[in-house]
PDB file of N, CA and C in Angstrom:
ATOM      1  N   UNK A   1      12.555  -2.716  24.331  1.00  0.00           N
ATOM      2  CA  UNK A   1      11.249  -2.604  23.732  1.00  0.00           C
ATOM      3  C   UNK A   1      10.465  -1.573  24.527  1.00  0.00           C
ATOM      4  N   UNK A   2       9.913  -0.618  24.108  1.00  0.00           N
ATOM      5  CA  UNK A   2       9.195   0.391  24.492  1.00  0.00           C
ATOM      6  C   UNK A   2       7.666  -0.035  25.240  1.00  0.00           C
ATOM      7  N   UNK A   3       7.534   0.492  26.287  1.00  0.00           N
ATOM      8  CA  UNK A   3       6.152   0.595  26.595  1.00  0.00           C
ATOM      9  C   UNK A   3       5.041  -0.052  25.988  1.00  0.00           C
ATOM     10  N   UNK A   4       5.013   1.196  24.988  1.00  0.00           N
ATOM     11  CA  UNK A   4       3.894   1.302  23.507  1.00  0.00           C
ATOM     12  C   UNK A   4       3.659   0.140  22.507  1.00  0.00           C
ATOM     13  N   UNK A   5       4.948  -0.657  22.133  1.00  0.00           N
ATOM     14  CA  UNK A   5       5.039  -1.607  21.304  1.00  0.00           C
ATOM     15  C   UNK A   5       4.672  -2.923  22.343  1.00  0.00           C
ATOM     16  N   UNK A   6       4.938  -2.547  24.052  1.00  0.00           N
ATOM     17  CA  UNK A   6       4.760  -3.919  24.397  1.00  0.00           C
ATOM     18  C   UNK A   6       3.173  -4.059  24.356  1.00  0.00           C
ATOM     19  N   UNK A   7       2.540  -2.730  24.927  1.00  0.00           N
ATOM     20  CA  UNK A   7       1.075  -3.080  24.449  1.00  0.00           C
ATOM     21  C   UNK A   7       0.391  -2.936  23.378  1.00  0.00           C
ATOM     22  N   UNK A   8       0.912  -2.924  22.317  1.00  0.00           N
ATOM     23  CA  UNK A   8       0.573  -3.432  20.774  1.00  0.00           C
ATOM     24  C   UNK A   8       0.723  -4.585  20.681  1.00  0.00           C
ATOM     25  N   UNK A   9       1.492  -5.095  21.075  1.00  0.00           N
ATOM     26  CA  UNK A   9       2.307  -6.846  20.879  1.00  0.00           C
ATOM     27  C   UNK A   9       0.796  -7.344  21.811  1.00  0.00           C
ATOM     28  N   UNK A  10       0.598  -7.006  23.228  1.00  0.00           N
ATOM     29  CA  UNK A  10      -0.511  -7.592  24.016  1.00  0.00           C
ATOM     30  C   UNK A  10      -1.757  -7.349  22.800  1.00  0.00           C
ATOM     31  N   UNK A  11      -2.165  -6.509  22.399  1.00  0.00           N
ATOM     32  CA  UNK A  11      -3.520  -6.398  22.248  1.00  0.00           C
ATOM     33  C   UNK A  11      -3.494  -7.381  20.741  1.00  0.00           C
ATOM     34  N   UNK A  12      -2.376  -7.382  20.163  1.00  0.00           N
ATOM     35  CA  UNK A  12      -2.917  -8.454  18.645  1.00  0.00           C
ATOM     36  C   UNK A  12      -2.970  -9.677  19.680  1.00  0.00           C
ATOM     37  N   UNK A  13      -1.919 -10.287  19.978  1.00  0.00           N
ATOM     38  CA  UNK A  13      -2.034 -11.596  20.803  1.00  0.00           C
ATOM     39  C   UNK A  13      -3.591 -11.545  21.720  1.00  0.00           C
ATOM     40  N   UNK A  14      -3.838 -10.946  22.273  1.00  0.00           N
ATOM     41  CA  UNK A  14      -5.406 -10.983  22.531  1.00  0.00           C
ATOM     42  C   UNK A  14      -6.777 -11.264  21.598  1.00  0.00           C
ATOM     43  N   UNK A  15      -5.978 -10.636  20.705  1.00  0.00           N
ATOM     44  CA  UNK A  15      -6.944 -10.147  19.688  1.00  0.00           C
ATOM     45  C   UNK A  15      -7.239 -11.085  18.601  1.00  0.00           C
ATOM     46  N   UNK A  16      -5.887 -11.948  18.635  1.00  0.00           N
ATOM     47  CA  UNK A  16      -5.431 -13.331  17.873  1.00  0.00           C
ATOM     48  C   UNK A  16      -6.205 -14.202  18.451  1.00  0.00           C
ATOM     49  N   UNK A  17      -6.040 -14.313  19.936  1.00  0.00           N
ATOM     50  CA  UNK A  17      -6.546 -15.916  20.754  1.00  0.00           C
ATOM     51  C   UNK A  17      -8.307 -15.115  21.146  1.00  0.00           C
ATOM     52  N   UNK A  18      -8.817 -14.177  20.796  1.00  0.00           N
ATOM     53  CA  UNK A  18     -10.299 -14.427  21.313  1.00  0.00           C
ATOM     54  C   UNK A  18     -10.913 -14.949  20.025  1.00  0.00           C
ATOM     55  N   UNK A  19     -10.101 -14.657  18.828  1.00  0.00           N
ATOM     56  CA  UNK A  19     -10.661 -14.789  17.345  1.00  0.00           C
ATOM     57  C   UNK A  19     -10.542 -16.531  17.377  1.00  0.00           C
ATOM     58  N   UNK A  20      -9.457 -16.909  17.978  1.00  0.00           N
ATOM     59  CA  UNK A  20      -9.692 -18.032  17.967  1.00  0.00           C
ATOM     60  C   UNK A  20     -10.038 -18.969  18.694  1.00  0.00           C
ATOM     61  N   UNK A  21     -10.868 -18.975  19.440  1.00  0.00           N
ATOM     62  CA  UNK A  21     -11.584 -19.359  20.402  1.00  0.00           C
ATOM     63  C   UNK A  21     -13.012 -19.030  20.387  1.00  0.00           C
ATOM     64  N   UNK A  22     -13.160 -18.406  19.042  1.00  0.00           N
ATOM     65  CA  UNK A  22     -14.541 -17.777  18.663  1.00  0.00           C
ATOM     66  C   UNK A  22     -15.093 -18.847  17.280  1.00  0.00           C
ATOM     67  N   UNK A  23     -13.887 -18.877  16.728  1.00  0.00           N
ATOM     68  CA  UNK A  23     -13.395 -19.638  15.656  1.00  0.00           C
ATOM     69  C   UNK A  23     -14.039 -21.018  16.397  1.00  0.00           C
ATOM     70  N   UNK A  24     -13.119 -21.208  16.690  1.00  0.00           N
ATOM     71  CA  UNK A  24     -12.954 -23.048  17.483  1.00  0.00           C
ATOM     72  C   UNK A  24     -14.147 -23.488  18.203  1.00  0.00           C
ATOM     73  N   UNK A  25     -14.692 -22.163  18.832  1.00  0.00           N
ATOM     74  CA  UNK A  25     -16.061 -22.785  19.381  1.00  0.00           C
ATOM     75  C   UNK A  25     -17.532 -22.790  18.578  1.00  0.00           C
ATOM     76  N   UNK A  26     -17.303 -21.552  17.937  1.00  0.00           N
ATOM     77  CA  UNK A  26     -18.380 -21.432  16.926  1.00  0.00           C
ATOM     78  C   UNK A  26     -19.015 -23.191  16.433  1.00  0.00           C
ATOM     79  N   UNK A  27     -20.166 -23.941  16.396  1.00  0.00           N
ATOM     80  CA  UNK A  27     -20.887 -24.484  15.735  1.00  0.00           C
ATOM     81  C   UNK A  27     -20.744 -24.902  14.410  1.00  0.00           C
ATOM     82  N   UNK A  28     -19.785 -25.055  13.635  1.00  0.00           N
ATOM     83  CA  UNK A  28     -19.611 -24.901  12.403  1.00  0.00           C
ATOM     84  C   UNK A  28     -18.545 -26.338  11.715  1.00  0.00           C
ATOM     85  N   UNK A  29     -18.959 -26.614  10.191  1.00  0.00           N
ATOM     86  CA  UNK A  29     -18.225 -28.030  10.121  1.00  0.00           C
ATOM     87  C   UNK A  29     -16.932 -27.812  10.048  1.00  0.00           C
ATOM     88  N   UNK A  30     -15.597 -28.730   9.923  1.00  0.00           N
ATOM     89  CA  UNK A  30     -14.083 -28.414  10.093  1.00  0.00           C
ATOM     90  C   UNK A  30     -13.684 -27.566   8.717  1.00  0.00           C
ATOM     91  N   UNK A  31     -14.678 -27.931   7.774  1.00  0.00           N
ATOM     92  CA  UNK A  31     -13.849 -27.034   6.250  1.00  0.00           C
ATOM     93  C   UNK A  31     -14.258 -25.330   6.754  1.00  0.00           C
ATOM     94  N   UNK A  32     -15.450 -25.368   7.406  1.00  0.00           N
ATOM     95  CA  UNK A  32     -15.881 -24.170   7.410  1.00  0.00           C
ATOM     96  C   UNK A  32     -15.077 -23.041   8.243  1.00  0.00           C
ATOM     97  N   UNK A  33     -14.889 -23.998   9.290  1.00  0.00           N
ATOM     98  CA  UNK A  33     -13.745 -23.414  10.534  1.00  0.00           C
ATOM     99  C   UNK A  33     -12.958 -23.284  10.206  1.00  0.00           C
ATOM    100  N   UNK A  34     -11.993 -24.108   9.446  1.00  0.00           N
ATOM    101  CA  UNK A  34     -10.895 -23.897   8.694  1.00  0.00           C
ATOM    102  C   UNK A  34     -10.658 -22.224   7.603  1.00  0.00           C
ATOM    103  N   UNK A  35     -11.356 -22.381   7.166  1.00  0.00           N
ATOM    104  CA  UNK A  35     -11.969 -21.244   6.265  1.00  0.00           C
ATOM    105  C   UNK A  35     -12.077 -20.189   6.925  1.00  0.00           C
ATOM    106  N   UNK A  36     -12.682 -20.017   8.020  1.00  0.00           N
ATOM    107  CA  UNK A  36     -12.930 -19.044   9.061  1.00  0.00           C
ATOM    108  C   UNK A  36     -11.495 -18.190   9.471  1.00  0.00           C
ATOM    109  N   UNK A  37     -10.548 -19.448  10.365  1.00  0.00           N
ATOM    110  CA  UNK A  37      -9.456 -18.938  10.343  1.00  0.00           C
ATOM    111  C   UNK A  37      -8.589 -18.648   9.411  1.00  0.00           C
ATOM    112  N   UNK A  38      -8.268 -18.955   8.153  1.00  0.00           N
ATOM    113  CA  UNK A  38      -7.737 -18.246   7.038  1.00  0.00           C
ATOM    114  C   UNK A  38      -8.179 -16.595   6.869  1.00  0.00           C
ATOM    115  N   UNK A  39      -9.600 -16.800   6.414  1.00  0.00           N
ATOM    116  CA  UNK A  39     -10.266 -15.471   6.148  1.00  0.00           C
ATOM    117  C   UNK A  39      -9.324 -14.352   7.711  1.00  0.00           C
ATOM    118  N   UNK A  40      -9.527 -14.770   8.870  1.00  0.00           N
ATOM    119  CA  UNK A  40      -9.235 -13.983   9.744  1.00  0.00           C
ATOM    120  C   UNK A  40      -7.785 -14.122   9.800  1.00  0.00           C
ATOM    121  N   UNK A  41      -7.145 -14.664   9.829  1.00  0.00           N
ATOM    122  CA  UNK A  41      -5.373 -15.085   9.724  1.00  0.00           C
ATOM    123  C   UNK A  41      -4.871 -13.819   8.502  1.00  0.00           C
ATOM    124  N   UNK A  42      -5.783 -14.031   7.408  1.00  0.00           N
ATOM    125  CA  UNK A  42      -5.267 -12.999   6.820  1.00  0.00           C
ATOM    126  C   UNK A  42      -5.797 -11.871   6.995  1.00  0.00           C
ATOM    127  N   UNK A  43      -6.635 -11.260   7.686  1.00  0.00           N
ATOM    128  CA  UNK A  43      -7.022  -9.861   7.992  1.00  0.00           C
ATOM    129  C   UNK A  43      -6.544  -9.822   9.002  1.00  0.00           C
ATOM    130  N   UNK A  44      -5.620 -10.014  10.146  1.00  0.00           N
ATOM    131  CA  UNK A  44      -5.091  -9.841  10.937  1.00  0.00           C
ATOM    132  C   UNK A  44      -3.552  -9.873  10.265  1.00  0.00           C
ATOM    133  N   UNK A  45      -2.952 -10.508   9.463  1.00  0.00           N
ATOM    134  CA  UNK A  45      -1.971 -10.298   8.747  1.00  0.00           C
ATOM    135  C   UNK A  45      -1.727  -8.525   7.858  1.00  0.00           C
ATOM    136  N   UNK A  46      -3.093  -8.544   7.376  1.00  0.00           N
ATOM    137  CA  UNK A  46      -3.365  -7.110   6.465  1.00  0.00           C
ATOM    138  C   UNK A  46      -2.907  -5.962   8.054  1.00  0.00           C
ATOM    139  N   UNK A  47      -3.977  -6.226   8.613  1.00  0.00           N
ATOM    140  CA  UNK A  47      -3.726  -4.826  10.224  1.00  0.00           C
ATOM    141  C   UNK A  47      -2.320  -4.932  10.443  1.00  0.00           C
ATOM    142  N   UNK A  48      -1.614  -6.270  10.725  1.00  0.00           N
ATOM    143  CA  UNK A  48      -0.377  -6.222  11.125  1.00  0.00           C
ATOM    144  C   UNK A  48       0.449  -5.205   9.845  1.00  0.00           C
ATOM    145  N   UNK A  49       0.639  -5.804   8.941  1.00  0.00           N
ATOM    146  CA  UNK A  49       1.292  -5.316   8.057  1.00  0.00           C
ATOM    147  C   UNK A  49       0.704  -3.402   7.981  1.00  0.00           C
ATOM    148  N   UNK A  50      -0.399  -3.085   7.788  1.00  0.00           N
ATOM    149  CA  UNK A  50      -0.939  -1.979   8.339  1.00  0.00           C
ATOM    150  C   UNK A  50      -0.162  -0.993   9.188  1.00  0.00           C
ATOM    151  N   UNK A  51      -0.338  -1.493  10.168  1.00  0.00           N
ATOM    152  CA  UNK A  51       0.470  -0.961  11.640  1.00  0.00           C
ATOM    153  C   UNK A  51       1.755  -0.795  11.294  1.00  0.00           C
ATOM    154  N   UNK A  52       2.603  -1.675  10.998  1.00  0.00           N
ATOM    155  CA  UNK A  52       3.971  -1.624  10.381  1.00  0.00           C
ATOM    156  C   UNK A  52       4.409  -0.642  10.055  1.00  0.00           C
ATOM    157  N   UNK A  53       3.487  -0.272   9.062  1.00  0.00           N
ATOM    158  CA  UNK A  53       3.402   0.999   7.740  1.00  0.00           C
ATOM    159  C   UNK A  53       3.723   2.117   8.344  1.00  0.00           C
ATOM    160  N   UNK A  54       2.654   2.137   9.182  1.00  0.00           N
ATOM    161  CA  UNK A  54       2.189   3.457  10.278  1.00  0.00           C
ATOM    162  C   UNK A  54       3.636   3.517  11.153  1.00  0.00           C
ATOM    163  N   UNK A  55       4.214   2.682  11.511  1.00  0.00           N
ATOM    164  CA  UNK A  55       5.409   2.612  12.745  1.00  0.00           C
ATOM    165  C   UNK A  55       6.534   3.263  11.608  1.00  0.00           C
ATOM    166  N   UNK A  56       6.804   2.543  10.723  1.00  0.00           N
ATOM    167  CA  UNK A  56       7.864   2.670  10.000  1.00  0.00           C
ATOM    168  C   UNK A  56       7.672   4.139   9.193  1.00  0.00           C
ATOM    169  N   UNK A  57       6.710   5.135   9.219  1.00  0.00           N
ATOM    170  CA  UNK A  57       6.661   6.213   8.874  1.00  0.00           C
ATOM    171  C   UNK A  57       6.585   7.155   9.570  1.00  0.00           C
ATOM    172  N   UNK A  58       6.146   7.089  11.262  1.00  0.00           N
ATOM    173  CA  UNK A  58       6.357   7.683  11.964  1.00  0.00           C
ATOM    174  C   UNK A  58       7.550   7.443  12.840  1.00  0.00           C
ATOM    175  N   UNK A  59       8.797   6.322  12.524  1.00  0.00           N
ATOM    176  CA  UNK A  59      10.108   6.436  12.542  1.00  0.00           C
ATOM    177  C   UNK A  59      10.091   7.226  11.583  1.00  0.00           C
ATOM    178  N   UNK A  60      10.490   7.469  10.587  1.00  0.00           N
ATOM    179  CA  UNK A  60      11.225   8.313   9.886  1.00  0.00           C
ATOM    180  C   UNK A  60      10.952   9.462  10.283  1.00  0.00           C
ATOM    181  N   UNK A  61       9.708  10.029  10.238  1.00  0.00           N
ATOM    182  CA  UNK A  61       9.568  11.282  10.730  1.00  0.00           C
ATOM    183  C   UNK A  61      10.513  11.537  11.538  1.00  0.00           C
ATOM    184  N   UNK A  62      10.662  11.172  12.477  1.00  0.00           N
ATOM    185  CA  UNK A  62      11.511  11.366  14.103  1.00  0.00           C
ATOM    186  C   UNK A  62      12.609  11.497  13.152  1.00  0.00           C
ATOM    187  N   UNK A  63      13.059  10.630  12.882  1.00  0.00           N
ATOM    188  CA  UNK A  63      14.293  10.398  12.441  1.00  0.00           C
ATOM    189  C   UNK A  63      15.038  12.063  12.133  1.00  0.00           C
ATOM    190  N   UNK A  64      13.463  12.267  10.865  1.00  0.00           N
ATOM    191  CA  UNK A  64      13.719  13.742   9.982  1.00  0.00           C
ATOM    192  C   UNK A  64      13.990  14.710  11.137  1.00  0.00           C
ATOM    193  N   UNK A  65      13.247  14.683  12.035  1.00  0.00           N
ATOM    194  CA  UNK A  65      13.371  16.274  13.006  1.00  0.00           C
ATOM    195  C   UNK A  65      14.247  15.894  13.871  1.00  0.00           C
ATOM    196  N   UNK A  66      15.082  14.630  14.488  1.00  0.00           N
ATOM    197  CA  UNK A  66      16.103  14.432  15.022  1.00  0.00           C
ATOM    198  C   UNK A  66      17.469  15.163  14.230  1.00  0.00           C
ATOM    199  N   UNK A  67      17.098  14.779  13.081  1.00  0.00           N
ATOM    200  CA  UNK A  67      18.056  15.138  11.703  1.00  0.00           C
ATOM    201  C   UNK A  67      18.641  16.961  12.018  1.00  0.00           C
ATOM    202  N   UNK A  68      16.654  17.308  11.819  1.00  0.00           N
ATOM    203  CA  UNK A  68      16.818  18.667  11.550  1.00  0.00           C
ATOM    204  C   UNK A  68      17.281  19.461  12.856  1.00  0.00           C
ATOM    205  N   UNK A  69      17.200  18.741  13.869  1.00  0.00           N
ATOM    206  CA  UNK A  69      17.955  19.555  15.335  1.00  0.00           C
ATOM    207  C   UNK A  69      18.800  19.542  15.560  1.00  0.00           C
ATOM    208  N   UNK A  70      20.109  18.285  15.318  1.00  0.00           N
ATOM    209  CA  UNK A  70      21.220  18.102  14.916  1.00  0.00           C
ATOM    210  C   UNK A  70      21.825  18.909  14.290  1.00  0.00           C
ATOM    211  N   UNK A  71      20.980  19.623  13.034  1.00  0.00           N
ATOM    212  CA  UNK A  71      21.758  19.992  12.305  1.00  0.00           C
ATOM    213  C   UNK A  71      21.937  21.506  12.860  1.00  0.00           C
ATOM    214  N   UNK A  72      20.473  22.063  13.274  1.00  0.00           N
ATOM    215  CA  UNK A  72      20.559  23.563  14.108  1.00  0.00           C
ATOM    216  C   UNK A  72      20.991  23.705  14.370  1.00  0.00           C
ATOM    217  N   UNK A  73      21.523  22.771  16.297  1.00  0.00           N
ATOM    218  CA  UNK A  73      22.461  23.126  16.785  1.00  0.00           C
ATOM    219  C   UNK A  73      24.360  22.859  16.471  1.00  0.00           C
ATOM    220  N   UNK A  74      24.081  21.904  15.182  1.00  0.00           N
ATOM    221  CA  UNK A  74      25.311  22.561  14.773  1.00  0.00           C
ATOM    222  C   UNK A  74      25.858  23.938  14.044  1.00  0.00           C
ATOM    223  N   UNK A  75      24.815  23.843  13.180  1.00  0.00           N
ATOM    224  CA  UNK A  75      25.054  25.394  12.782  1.00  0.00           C
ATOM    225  C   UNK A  75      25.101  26.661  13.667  1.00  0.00           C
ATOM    226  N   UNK A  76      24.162  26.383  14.996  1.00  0.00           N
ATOM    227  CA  UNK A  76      24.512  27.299  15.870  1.00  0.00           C
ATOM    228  C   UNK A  76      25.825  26.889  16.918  1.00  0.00           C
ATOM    229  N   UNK A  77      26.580  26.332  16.678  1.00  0.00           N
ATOM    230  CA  UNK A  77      27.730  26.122  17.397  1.00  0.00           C
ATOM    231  C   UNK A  77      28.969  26.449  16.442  1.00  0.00           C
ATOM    232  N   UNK A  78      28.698  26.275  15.628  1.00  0.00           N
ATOM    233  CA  UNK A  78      29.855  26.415  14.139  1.00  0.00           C
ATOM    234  C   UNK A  78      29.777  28.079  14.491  1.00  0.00           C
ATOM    235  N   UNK A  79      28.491  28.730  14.508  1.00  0.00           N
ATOM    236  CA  UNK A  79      28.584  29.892  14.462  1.00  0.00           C
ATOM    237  C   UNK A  79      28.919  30.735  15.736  1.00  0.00           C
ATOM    238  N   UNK A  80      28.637  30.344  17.017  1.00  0.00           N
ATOM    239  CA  UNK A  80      29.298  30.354  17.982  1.00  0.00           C
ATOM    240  C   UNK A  80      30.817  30.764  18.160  1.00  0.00           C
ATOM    241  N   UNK A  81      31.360  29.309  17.122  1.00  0.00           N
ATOM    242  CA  UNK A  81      32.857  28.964  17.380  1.00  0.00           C
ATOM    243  C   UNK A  81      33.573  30.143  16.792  1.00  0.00           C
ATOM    244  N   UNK A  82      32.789  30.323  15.088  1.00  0.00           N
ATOM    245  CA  UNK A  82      33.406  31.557  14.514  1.00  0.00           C
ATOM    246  C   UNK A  82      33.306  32.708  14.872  1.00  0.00           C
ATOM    247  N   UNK A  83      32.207  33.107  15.856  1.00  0.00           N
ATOM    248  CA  UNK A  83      32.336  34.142  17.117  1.00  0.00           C
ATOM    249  C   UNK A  83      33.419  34.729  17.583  1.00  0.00           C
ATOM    250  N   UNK A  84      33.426  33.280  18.335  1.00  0.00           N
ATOM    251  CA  UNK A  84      34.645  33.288  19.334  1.00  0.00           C
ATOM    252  C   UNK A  84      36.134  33.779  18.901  1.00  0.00           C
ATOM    253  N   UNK A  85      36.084  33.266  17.799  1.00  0.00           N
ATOM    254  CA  UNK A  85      37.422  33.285  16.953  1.00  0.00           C
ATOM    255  C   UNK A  85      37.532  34.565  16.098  1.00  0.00           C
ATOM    256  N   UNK A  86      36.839  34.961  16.171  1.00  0.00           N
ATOM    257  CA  UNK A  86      36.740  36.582  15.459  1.00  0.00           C
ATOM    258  C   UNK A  86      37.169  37.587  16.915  1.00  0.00           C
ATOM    259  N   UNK A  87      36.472  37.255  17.544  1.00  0.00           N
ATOM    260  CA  UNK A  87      37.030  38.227  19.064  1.00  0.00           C
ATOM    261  C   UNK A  87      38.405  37.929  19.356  1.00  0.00           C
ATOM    262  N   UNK A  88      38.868  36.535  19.306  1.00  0.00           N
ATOM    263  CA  UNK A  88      40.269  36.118  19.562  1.00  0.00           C
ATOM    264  C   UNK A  88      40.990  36.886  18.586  1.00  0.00           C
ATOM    265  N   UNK A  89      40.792  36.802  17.423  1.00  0.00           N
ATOM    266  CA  UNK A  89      41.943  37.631  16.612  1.00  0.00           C
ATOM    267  C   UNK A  89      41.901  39.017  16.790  1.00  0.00           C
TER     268      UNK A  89
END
């Protein structure tokens, strides 16, 4: 697990337990609290899923220009090789 993802993973889990502890202490009757954490359970569900989006598209990217360097330096080695093999004959 990378660096980056471990402090993504920290900051929702932070971000999860101050909401709820804001939740839980807040003044408010049990339907309301209840309610509270739904409403926020699912907007923290939406960001998660969010973020996801964002990760899983900036994998691919990589992916693409990993792709496209791969492929350079094969073509510049293919062409290399047929170099070589032109001087040999």
């Amino acid at each position: 697990m990378s660096k980056g993802s471990k402090i993504a993973i920290g900051a929702v889990i932070g971000a999860v337990s101050g909401i709820i502890a804001g939740v839980l202490t807040a003044p408010k009757s049990g339907k309301e609290t209840r309610t509270d954490i739904k409403n926020k359970a699912q907007e923290l569900k939406n960001q998660a899923s969010d973020k996801a989006a964002d990760v899983k598209d900036m994998a691919s990217e990589q992916v693409r220009n990993v792709e496209e360097q791969v492929k350079t330096a094969k073509d510049k080695a293919e062409s290399k090789f047929r170099d070589l093999e032109d001087k040999i004959r």
